[in-house]
Protein backbone atom coordinates (compact mmCIF):
# COMPACT_ATOMS: atom_id res chain seq x y z
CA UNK A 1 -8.95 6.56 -29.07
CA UNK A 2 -10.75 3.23 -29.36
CA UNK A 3 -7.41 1.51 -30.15
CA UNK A 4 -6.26 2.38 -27.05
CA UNK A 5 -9.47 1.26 -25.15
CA UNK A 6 -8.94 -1.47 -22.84
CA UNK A 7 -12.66 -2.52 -21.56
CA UNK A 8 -15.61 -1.04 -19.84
CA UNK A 9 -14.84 -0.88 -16.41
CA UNK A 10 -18.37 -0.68 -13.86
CA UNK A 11 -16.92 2.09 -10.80
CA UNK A 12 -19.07 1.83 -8.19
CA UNK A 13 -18.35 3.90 -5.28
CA UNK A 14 -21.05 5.88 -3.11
CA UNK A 15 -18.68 8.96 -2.59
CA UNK A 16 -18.66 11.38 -5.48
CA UNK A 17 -15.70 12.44 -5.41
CA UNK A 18 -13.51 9.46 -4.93
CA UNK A 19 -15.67 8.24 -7.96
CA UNK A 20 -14.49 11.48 -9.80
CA UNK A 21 -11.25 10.84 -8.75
CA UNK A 22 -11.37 7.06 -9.88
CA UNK A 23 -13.12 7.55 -13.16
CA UNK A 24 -10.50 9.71 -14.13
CA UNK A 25 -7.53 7.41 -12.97
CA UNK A 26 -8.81 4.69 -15.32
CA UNK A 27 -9.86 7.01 -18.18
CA UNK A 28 -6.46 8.07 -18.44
CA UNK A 29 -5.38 4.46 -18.20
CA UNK A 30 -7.50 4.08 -21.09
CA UNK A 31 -10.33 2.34 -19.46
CA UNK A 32 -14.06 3.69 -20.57
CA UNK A 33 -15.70 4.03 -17.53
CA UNK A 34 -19.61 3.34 -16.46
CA UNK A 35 -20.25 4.87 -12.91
CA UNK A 36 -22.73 3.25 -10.15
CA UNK A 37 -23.27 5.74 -6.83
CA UNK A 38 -24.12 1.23 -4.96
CA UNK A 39 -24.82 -1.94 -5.78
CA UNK A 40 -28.48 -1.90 -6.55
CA UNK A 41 -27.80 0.64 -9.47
CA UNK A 42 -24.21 -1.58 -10.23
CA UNK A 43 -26.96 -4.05 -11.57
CA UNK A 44 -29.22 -2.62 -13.02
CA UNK A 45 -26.24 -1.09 -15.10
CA UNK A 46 -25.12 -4.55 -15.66
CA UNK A 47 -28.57 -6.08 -16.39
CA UNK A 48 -28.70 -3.12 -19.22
CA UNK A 49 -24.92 -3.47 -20.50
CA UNK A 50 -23.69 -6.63 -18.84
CA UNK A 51 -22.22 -7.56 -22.69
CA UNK A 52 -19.99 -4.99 -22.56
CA UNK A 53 -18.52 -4.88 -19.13
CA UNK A 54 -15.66 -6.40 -18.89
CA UNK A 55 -14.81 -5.20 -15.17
CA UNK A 56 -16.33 -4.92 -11.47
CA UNK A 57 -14.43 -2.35 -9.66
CA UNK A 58 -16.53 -1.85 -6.65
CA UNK A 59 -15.76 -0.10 -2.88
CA UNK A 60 -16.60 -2.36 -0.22
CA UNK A 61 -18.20 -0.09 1.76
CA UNK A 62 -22.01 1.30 0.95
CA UNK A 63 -25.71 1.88 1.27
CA UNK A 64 -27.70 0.14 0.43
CA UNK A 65 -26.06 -3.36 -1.04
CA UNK A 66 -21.96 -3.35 -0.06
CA UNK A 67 -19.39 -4.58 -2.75
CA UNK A 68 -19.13 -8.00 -0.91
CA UNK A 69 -22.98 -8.61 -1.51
CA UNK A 70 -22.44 -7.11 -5.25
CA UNK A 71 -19.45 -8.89 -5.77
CA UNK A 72 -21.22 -12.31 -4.95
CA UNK A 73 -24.29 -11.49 -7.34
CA UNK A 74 -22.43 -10.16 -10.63
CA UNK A 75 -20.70 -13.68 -9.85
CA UNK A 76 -23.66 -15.43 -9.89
CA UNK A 77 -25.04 -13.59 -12.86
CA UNK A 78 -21.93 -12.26 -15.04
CA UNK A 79 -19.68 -14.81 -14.41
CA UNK A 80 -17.40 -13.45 -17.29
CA UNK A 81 -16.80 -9.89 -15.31
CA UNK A 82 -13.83 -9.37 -13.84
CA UNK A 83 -14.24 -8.38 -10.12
CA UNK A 84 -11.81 -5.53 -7.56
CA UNK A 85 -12.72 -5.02 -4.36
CA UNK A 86 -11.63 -1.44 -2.71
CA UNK A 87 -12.11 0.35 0.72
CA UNK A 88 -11.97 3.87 -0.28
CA UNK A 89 -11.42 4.46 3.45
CA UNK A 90 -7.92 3.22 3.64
CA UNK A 91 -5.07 6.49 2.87
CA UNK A 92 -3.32 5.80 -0.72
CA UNK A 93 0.06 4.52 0.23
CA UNK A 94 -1.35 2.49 3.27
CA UNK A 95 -3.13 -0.78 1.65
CA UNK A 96 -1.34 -4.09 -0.11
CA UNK A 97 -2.93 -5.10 -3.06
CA UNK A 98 -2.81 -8.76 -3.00
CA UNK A 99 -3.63 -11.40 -5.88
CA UNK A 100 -4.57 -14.84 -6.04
CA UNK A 101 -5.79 -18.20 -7.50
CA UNK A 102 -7.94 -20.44 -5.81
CA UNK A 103 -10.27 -22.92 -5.55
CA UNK A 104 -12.79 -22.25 -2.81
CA UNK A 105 -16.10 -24.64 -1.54
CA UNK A 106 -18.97 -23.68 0.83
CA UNK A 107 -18.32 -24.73 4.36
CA UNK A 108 -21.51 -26.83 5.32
CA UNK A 109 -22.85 -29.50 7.67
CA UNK A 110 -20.66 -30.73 10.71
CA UNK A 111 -17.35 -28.48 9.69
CA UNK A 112 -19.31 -24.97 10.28
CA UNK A 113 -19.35 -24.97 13.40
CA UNK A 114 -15.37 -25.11 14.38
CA UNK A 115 -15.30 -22.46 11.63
CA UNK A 116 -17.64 -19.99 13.29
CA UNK A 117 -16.32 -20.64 16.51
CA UNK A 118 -12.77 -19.09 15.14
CA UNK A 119 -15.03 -16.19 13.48
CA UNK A 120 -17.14 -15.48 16.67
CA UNK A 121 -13.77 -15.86 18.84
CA UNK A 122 -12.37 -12.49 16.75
CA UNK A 123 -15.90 -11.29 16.90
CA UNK A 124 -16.81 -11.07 20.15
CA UNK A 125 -12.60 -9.90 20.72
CA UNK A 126 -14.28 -6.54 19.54
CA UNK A 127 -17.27 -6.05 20.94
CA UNK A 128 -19.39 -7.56 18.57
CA UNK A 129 -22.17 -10.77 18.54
CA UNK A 130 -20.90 -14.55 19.10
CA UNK A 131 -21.54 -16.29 16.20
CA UNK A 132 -23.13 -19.94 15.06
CA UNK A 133 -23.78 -22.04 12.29
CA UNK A 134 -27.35 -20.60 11.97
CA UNK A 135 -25.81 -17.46 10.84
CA UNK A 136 -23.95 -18.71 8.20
CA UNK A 137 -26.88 -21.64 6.84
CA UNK A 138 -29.22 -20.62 4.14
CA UNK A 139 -31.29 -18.43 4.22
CA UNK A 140 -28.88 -16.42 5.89
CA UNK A 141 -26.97 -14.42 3.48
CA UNK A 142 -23.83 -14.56 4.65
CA UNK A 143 -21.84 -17.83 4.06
CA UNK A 144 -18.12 -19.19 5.16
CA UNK A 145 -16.17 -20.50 2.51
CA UNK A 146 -12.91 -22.43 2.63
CA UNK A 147 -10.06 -21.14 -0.20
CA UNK A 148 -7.38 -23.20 -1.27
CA UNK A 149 -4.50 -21.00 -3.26
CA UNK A 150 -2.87 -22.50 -6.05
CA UNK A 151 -0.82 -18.73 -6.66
CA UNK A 152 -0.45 -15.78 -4.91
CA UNK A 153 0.90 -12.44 -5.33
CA UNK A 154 1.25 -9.03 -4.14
CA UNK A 155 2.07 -5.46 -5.64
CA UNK A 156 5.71 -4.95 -5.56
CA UNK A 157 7.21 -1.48 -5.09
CA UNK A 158 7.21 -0.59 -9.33
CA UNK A 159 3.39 -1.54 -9.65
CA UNK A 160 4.44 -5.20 -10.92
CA UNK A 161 3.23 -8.35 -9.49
CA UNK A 162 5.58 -10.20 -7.44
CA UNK A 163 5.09 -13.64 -6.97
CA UNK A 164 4.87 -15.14 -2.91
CA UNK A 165 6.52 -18.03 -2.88
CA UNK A 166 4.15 -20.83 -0.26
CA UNK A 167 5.45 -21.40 3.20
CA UNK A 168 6.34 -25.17 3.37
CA UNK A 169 3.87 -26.53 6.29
């Protein structure tokens, strides 16, 4: 079947069975399909087969490194592989997949600290800590970025892409 193969695709997902579930999804989509149970063993796959992965498709939610702290390395270190976010928590039927093209720079000096104050506002709305710029400085790992999108899109209701059109400010 290698002429319809379409990539190696790196699944990493701590449940087993939604990683059963999604190996076989892109296997029959004619993906070949590397499995990772979190993100420390997502790179050490990648540091072994990096070459050959063409894909990130990673849950956001898991022990030991999430898919937000995964995401950011296989960045850093693969920039040619492709990265999806998922929460394998949310029911099928109930997300929006949403796609888009920007251009994004760190948030850093005097500007970080109106930003945090919007973050720790929604924060501390749920119970959780206030924020600060100290939380968001190196060598914290967490950092705030600001995104400009060029194009954006979102799953229509036949699996296409459907172009949103930007909101004139």
């Amino acid at each position: 079947m290698s002429e319809g193969r379409r990539g190696l695709v790196l699944l990493v997902e701590d449940e087993a069975m939604v990683r059963w579930n999604a190996t076989e999804i892109l296997q029959d989509a004619g993906f070949q399909v590397v499995e990772a149970r979190d993100g420390v063993e997502a790179i050490a796959v990648l540091e072994l087969r990096a070459g050959e992965v063409s894909a990130l498709l990673t849950d956001v939610r898991m022990p030991n490194m999430n898919g937000i702290a995964l995401a950011r390395v296989v960045h850093e270190r693969w920039p040619q592989v492709g990265i999806v976010i998922f929460d394998s928590d949310v029911p099928p039927g109930e997300g929006q997949a949403v796609y888009m093209a920007a251009e994004a720079r760190e948030v850093e000096g005097d500007d970080l600290g109106p930003g945090m104050r919007a973050f720790s506002r929604r924060s501390v709305a749920q119970g959780l800590p206030e924020w600060n710029a100290t939380d968001a400085r190196a060598p914290a790992r967490l950092r705030l970025y600001h995104a400009v999108a060029s194009e954006h899109w979102m799953l229509g209701e036949r699996d296409e892409r459907v172009r949103v059109n930007p909101q004139p400010a």
